[in-house]
PDB file of N, CA and C in Angstrom:
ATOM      1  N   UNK A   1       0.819  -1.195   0.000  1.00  0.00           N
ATOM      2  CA  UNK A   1       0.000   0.000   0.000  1.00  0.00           C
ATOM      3  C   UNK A   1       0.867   1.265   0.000  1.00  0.00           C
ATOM      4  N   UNK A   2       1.833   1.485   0.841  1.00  0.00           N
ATOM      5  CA  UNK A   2       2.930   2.247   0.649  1.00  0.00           C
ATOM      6  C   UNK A   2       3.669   2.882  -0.090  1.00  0.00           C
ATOM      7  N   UNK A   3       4.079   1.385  -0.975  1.00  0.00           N
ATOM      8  CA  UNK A   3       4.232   1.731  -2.500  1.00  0.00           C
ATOM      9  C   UNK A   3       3.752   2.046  -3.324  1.00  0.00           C
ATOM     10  N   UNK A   4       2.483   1.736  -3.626  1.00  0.00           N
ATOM     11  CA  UNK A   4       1.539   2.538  -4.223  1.00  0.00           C
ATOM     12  C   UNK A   4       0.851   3.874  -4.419  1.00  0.00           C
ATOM     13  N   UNK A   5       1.242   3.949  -3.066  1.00  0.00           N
ATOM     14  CA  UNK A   5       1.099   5.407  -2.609  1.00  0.00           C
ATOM     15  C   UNK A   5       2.303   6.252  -2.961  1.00  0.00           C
ATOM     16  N   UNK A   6       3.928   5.872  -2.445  1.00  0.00           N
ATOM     17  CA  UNK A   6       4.926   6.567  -2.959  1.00  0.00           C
ATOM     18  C   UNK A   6       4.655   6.650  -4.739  1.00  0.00           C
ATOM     19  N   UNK A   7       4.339   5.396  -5.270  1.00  0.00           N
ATOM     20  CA  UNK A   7       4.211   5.387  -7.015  1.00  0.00           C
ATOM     21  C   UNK A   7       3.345   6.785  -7.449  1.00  0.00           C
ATOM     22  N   UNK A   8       2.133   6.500  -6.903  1.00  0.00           N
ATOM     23  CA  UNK A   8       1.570   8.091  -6.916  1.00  0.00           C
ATOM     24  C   UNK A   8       1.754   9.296  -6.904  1.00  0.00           C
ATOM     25  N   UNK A   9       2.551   9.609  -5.842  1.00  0.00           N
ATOM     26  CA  UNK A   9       2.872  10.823  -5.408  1.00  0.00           C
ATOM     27  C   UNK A   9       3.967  11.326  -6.301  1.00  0.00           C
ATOM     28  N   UNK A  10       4.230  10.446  -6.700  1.00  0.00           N
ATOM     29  CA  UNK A  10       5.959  10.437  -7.950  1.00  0.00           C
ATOM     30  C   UNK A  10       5.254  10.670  -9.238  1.00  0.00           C
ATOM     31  N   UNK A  11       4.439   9.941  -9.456  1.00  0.00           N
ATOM     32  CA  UNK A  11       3.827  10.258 -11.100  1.00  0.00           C
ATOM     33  C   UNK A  11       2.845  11.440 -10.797  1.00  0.00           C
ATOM     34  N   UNK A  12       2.040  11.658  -9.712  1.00  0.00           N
ATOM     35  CA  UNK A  12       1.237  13.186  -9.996  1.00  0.00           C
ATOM     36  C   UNK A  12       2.567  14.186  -9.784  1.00  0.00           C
ATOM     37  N   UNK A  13       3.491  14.341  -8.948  1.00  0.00           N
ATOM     38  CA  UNK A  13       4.509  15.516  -9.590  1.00  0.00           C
ATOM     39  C   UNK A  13       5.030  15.717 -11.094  1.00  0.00           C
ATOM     40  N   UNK A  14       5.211  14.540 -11.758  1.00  0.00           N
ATOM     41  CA  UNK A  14       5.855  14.556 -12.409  1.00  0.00           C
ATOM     42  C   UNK A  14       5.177  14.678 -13.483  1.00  0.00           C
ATOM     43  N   UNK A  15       3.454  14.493 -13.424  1.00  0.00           N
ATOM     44  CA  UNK A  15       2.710  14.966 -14.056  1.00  0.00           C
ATOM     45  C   UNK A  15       2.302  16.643 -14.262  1.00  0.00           C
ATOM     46  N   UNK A  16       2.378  17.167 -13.067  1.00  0.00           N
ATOM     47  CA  UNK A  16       2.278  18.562 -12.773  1.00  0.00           C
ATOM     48  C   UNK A  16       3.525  18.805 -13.171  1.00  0.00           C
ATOM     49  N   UNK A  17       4.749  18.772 -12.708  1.00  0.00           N
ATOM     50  CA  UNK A  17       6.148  19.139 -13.578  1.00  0.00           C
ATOM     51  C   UNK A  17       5.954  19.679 -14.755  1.00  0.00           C
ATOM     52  N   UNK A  18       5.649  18.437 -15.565  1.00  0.00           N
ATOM     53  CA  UNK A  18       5.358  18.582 -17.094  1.00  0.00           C
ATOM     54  C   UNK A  18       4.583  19.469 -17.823  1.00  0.00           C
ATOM     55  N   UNK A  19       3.190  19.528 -16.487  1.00  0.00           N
ATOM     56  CA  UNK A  19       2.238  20.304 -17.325  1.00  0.00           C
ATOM     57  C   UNK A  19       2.738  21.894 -17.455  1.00  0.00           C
ATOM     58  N   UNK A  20       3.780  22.371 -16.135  1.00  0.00           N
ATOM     59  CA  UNK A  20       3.738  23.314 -15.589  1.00  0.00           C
ATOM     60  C   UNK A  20       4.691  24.179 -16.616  1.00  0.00           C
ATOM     61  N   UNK A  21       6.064  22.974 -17.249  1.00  0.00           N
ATOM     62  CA  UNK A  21       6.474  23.345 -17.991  1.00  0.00           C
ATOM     63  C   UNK A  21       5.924  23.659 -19.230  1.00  0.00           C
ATOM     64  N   UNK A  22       5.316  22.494 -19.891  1.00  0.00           N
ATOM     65  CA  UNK A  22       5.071  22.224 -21.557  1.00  0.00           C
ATOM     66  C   UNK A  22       3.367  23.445 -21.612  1.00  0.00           C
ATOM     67  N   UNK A  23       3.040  24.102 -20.386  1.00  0.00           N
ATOM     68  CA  UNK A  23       1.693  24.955 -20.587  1.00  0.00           C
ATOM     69  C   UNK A  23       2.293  26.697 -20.944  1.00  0.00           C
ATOM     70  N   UNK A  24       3.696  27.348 -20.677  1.00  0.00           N
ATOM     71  CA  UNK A  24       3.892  28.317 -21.109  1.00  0.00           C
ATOM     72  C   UNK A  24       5.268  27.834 -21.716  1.00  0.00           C
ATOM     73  N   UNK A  25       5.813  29.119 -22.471  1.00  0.00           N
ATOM     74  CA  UNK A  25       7.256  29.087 -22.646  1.00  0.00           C
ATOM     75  C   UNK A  25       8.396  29.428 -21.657  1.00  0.00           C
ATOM     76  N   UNK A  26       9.097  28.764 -21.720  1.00  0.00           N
ATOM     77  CA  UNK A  26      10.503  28.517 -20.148  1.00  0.00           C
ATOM     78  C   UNK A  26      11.424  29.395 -20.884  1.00  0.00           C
ATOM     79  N   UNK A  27      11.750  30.747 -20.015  1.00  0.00           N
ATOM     80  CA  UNK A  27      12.419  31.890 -19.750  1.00  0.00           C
ATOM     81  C   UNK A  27      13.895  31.444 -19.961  1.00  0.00           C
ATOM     82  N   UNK A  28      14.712  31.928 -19.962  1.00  0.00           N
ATOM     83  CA  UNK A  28      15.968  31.595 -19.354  1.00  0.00           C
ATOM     84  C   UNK A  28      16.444  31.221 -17.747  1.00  0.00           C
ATOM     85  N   UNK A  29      15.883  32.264 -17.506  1.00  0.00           N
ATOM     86  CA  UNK A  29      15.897  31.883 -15.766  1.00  0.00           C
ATOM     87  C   UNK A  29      15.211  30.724 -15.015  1.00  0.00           C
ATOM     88  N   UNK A  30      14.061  30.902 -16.016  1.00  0.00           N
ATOM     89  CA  UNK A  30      13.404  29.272 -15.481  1.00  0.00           C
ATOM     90  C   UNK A  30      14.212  28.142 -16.135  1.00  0.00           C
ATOM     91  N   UNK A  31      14.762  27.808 -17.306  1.00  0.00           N
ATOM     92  CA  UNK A  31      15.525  26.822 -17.448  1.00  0.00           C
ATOM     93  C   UNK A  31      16.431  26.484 -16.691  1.00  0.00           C
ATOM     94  N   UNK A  32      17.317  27.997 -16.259  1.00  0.00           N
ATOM     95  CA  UNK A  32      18.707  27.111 -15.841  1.00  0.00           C
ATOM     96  C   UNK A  32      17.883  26.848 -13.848  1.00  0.00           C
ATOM     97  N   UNK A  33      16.907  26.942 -13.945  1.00  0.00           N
ATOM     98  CA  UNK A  33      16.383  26.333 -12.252  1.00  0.00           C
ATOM     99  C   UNK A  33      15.928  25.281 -12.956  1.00  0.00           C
ATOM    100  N   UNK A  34      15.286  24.908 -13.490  1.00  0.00           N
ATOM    101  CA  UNK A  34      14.727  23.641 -13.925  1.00  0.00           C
ATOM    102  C   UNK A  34      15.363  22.497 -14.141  1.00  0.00           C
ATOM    103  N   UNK A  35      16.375  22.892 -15.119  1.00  0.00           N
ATOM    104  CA  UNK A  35      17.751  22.127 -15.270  1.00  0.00           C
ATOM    105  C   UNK A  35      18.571  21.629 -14.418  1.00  0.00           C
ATOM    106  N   UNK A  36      18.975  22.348 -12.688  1.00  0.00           N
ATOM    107  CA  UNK A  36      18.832  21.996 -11.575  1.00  0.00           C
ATOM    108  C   UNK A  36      17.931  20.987 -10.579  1.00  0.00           C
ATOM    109  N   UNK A  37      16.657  21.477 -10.913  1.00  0.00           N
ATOM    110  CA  UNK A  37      15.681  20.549 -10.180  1.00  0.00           C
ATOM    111  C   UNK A  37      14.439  19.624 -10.976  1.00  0.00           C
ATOM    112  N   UNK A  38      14.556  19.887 -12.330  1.00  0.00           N
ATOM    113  CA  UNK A  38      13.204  19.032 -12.913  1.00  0.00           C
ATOM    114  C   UNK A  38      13.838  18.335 -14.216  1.00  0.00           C
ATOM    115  N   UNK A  39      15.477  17.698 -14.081  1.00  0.00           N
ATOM    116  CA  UNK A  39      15.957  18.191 -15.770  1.00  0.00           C
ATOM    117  C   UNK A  39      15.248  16.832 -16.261  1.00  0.00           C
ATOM    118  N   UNK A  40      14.365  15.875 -16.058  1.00  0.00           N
ATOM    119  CA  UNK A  40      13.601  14.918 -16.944  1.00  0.00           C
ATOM    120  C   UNK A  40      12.597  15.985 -17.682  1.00  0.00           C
ATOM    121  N   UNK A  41      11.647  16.659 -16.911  1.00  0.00           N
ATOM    122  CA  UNK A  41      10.697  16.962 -17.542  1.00  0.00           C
ATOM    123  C   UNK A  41      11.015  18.080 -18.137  1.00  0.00           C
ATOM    124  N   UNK A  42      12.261  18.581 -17.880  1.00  0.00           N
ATOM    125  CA  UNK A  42      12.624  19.677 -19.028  1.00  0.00           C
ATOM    126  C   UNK A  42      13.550  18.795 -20.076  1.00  0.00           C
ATOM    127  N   UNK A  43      14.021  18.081 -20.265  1.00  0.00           N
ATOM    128  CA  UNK A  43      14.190  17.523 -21.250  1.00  0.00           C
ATOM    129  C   UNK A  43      13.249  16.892 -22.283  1.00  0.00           C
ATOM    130  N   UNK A  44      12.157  16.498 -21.227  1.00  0.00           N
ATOM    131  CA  UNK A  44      11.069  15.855 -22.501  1.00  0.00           C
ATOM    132  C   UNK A  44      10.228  17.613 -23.216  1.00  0.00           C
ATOM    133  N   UNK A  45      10.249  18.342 -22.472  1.00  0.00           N
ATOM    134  CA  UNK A  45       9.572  19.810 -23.096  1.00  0.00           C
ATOM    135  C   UNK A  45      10.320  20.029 -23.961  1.00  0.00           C
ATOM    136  N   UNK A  46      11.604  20.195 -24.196  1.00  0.00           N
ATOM    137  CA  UNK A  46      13.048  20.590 -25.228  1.00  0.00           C
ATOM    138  C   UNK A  46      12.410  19.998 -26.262  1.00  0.00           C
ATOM    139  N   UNK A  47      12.771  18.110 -26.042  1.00  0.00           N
ATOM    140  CA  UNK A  47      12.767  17.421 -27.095  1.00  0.00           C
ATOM    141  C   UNK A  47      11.437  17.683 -27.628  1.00  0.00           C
ATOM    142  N   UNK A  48      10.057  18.014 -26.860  1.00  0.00           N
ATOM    143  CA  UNK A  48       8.901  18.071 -27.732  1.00  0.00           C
ATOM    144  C   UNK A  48       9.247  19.319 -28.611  1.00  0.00           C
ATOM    145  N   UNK A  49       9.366  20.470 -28.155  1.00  0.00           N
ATOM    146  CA  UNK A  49       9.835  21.550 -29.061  1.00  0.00           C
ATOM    147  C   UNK A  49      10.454  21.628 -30.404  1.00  0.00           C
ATOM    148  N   UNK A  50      11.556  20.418 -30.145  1.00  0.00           N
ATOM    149  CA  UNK A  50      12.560  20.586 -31.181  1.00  0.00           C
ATOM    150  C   UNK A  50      11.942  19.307 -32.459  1.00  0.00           C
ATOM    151  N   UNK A  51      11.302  18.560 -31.457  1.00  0.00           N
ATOM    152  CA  UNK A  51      10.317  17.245 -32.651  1.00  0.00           C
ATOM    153  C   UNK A  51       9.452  18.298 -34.050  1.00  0.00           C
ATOM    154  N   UNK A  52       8.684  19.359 -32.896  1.00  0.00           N
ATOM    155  CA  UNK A  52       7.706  20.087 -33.216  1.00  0.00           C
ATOM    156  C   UNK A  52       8.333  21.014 -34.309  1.00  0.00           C
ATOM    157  N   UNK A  53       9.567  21.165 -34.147  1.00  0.00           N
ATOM    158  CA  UNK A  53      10.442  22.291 -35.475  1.00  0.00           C
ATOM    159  C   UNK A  53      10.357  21.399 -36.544  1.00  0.00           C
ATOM    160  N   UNK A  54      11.344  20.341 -36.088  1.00  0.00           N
ATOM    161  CA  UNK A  54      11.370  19.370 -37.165  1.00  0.00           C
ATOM    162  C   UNK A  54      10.471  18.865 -38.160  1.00  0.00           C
ATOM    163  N   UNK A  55       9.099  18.176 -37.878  1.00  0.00           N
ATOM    164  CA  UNK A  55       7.904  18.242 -38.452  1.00  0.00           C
ATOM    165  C   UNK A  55       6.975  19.319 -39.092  1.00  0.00           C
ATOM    166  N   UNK A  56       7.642  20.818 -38.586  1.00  0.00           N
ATOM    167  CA  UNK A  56       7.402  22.056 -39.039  1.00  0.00           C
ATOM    168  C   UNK A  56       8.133  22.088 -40.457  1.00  0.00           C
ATOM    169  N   UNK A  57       9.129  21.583 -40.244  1.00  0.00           N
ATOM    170  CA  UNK A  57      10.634  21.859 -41.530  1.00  0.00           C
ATOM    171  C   UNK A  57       9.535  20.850 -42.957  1.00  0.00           C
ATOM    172  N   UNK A  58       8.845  19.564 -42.479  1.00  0.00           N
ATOM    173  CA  UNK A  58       8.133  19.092 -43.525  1.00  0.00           C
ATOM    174  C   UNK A  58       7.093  19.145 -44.118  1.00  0.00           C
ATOM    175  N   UNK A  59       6.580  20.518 -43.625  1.00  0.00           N
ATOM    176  CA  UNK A  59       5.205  21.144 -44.670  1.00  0.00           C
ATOM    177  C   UNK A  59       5.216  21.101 -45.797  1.00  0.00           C
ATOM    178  N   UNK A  60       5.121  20.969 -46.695  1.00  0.00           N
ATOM    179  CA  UNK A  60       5.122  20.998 -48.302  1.00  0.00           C
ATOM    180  C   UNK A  60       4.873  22.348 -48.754  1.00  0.00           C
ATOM    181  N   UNK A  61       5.997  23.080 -49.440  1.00  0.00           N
ATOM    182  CA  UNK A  61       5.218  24.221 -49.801  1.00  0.00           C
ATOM    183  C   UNK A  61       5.748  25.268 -49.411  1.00  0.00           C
ATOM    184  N   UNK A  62       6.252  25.293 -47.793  1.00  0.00           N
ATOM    185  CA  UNK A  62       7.075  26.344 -47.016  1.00  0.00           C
ATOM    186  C   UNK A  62       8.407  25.825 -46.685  1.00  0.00           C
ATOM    187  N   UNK A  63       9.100  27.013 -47.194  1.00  0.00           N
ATOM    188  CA  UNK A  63      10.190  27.017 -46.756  1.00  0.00           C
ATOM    189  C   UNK A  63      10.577  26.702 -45.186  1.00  0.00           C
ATOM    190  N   UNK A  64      11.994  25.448 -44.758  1.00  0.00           N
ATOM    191  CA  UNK A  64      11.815  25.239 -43.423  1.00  0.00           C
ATOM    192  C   UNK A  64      12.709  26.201 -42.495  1.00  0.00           C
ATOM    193  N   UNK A  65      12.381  25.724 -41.671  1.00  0.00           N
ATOM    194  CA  UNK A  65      13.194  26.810 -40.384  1.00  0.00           C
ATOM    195  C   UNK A  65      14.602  27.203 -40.441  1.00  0.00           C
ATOM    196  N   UNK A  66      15.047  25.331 -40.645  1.00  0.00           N
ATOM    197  CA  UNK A  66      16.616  24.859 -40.366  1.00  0.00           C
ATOM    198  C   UNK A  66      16.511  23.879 -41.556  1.00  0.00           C
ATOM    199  N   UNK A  67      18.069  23.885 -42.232  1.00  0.00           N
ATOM    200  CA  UNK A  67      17.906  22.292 -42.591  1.00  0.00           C
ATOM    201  C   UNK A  67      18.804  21.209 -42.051  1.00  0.00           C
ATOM    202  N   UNK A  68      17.704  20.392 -41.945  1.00  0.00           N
ATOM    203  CA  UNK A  68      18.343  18.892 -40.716  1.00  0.00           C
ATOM    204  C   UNK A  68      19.390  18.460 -41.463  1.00  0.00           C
ATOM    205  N   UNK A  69      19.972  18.195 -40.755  1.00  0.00           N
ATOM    206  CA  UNK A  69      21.364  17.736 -40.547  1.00  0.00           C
ATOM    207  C   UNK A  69      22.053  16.056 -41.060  1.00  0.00           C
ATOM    208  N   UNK A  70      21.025  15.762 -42.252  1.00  0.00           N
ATOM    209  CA  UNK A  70      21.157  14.708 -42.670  1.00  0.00           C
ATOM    210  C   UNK A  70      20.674  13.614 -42.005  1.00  0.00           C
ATOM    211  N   UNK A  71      22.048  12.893 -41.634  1.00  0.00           N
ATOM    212  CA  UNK A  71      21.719  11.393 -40.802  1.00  0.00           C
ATOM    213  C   UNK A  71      21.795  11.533 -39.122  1.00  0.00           C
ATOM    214  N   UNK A  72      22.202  12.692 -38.906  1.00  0.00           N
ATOM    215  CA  UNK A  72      22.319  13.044 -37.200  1.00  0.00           C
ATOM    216  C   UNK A  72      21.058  13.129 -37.043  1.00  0.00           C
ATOM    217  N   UNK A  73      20.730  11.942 -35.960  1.00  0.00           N
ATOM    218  CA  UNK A  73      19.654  12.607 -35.244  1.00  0.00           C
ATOM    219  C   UNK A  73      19.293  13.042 -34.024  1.00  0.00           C
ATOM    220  N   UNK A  74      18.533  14.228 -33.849  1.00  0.00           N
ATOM    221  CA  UNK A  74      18.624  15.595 -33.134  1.00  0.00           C
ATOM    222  C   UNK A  74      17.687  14.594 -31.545  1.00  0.00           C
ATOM    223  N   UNK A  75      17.917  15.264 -30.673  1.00  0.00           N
ATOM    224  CA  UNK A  75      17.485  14.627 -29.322  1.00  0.00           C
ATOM    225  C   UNK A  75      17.941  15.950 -28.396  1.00  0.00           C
ATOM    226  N   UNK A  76      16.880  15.712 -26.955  1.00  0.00           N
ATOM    227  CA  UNK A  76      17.344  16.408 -25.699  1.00  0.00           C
ATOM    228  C   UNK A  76      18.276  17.332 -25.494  1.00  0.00           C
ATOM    229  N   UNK A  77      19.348  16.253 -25.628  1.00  0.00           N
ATOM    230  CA  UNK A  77      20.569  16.790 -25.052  1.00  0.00           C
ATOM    231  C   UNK A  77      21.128  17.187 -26.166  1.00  0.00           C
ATOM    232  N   UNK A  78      21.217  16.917 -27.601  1.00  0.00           N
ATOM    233  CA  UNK A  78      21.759  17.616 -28.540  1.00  0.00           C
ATOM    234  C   UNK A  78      20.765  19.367 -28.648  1.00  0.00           C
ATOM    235  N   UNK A  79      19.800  19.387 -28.170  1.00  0.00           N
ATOM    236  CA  UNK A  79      18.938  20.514 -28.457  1.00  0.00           C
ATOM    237  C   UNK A  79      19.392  21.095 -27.305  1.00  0.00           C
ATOM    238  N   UNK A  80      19.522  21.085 -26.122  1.00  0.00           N
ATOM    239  CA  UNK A  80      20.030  21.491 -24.590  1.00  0.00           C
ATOM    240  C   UNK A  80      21.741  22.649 -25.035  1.00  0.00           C
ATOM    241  N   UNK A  81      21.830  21.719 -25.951  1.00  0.00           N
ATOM    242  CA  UNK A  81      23.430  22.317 -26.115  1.00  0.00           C
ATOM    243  C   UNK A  81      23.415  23.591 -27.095  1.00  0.00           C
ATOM    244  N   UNK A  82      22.380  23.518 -27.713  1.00  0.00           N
ATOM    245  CA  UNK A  82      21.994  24.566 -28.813  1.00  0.00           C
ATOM    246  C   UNK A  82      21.602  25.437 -28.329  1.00  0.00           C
ATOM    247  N   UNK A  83      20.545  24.947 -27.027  1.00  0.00           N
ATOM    248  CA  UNK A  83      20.248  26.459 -26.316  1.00  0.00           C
ATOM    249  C   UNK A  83      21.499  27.127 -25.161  1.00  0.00           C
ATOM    250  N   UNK A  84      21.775  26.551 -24.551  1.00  0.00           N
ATOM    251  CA  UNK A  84      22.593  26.418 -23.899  1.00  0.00           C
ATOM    252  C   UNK A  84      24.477  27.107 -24.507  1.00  0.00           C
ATOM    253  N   UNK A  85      24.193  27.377 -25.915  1.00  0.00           N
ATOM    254  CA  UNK A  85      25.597  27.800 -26.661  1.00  0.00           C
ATOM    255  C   UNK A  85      24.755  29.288 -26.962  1.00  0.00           C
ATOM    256  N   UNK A  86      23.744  29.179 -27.043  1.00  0.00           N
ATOM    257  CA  UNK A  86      22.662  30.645 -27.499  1.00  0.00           C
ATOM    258  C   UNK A  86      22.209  31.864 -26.402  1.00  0.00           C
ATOM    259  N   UNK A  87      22.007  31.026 -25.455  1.00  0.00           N
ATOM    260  CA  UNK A  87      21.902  32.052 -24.264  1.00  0.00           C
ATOM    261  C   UNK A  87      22.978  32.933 -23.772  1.00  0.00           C
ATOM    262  N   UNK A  88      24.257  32.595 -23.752  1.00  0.00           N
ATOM    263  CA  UNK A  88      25.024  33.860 -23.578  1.00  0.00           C
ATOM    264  C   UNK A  88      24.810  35.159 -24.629  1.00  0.00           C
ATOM    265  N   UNK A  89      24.493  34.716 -25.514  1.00  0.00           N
ATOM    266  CA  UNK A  89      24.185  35.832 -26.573  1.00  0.00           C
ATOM    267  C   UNK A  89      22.862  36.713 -26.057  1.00  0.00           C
ATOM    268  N   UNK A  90      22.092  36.085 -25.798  1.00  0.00           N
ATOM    269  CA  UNK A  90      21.025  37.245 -25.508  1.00  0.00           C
ATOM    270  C   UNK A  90      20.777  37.346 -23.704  1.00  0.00           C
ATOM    271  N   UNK A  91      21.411  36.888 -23.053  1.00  0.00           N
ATOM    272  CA  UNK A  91      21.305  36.855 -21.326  1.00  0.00           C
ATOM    273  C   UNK A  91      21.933  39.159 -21.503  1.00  0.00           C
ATOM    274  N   UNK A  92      23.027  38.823 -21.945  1.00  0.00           N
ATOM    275  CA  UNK A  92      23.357  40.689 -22.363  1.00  0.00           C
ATOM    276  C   UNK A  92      22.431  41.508 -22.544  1.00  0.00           C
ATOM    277  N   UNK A  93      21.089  41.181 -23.097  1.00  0.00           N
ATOM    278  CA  UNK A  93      20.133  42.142 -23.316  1.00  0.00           C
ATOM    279  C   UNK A  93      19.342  42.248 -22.162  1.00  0.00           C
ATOM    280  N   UNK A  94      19.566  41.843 -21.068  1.00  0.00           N
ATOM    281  CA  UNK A  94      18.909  41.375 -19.652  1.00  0.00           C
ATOM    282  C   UNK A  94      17.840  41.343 -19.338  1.00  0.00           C
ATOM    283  N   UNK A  95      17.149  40.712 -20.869  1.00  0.00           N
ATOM    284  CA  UNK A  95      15.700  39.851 -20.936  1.00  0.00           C
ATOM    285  C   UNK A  95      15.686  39.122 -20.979  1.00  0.00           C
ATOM    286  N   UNK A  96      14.725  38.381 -20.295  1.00  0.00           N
ATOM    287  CA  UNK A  96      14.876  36.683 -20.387  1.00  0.00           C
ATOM    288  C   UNK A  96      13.817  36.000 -21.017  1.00  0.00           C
ATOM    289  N   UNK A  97      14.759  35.557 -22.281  1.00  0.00           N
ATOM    290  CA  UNK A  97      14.191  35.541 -23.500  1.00  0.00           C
ATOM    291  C   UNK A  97      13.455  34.145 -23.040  1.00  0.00           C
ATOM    292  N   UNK A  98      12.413  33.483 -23.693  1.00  0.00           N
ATOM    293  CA  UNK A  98      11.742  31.975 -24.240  1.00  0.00           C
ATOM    294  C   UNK A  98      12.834  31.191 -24.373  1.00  0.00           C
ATOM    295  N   UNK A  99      13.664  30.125 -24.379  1.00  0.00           N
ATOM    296  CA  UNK A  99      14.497  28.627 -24.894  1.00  0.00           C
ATOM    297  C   UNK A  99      13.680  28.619 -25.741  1.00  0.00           C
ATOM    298  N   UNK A 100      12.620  28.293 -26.435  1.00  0.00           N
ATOM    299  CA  UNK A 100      12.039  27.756 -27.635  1.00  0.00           C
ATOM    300  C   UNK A 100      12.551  28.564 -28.657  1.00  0.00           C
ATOM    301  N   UNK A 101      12.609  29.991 -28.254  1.00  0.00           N
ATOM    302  CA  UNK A 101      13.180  31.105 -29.196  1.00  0.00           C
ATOM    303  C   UNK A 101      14.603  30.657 -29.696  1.00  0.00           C
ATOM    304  N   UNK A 102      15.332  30.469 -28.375  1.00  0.00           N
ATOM    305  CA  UNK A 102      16.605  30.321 -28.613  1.00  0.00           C
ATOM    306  C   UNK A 102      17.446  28.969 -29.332  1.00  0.00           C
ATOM    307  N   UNK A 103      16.010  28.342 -28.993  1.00  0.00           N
ATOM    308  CA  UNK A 103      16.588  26.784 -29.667  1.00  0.00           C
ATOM    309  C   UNK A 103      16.101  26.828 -31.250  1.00  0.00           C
ATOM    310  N   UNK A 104      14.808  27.645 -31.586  1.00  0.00           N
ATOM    311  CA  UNK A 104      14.845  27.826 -32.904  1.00  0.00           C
ATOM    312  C   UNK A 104      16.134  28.572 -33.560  1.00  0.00           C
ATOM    313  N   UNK A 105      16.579  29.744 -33.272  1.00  0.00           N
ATOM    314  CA  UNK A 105      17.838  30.426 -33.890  1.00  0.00           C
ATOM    315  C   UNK A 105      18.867  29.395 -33.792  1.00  0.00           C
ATOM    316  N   UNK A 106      19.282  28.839 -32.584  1.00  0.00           N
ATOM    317  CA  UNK A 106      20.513  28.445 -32.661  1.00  0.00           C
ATOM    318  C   UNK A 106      20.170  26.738 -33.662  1.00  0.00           C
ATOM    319  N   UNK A 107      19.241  26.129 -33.750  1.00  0.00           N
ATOM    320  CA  UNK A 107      19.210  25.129 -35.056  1.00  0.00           C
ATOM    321  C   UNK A 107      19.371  26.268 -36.294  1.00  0.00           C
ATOM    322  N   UNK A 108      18.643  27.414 -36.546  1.00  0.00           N
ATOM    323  CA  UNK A 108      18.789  27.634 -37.726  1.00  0.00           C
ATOM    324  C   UNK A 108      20.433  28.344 -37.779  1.00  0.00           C
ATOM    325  N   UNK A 109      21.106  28.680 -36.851  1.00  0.00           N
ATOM    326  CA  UNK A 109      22.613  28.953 -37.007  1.00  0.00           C
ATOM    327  C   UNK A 109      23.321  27.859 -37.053  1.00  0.00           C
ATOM    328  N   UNK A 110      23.002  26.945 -36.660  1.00  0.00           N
ATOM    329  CA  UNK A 110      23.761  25.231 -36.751  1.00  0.00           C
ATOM    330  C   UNK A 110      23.627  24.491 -37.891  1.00  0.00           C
ATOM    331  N   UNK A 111      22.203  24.492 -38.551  1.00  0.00           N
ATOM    332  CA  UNK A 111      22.129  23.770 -39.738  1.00  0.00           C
ATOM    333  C   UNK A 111      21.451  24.949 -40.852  1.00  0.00           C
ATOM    334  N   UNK A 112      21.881  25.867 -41.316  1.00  0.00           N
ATOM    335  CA  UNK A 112      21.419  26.507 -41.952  1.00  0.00           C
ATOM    336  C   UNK A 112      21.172  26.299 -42.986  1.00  0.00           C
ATOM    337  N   UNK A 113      19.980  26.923 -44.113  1.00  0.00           N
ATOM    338  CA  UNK A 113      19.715  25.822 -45.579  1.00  0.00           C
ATOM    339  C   UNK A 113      20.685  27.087 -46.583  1.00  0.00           C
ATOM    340  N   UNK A 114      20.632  25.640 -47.549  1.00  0.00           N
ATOM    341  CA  UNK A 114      22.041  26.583 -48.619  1.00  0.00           C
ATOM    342  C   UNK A 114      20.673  27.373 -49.218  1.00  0.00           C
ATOM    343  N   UNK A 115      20.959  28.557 -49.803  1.00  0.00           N
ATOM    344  CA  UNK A 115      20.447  29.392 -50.898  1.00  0.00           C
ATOM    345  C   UNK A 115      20.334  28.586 -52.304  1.00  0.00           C
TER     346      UNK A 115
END
């Protein structure tokens, strides 16, 4: 019964975690706390983000964001590093910009499409 109960209490946080993240866009300041204390469920928010570019890039018709990177394929922690190389650039303007923002620019500065 115990366990069941600890099982609970572990999946409704981690349910609220998720929601709390993936329901607005995560600041800078909220990432690098999150990244500290929630980094599963900020990793699965990243990776949904960066799925969500990707499948953006295959509209028919529109030009895409970024172009993918061939046979690499993009994940978490490869997207973590993109934002994470991007934020010193705009932390200087001492707004704290969206990660979704920053992870879109820094894919389209990483894999940029030829002309």
């Amino acid at each position: 019964m115990l366990r069941k109960l600890s099982l609970a209490v572990v999946l409704l946080t981690t349910f609220f975690s998720i929601n709390a993240v993936a329901g607005n866009s995560v600041t800078i300041s909220a990432y690098k706390n999150l990244n500290e204390k929630h980094l599963n469920s900020l990793k699965l928010h990243i990776n949904g983000v960066g799925q969500g570019f990707l499948w953006s890039n295959n509209i028919e018709g529109r030009k895409p964001f970024y172009c993918s990177p061939g046979k690499l394929a993009l994940n978490a922690d490869n997207y973590m590093q993109i934002i994470d190389s991007q934020i010193p650039l705009y932390e200087k303007s001492g707004k704290d910009f969206p990660i979704e923002m920053l992870l879109l620019f820094g894919l389209q500065e990483a894999f940029p499409c030829k002309s």
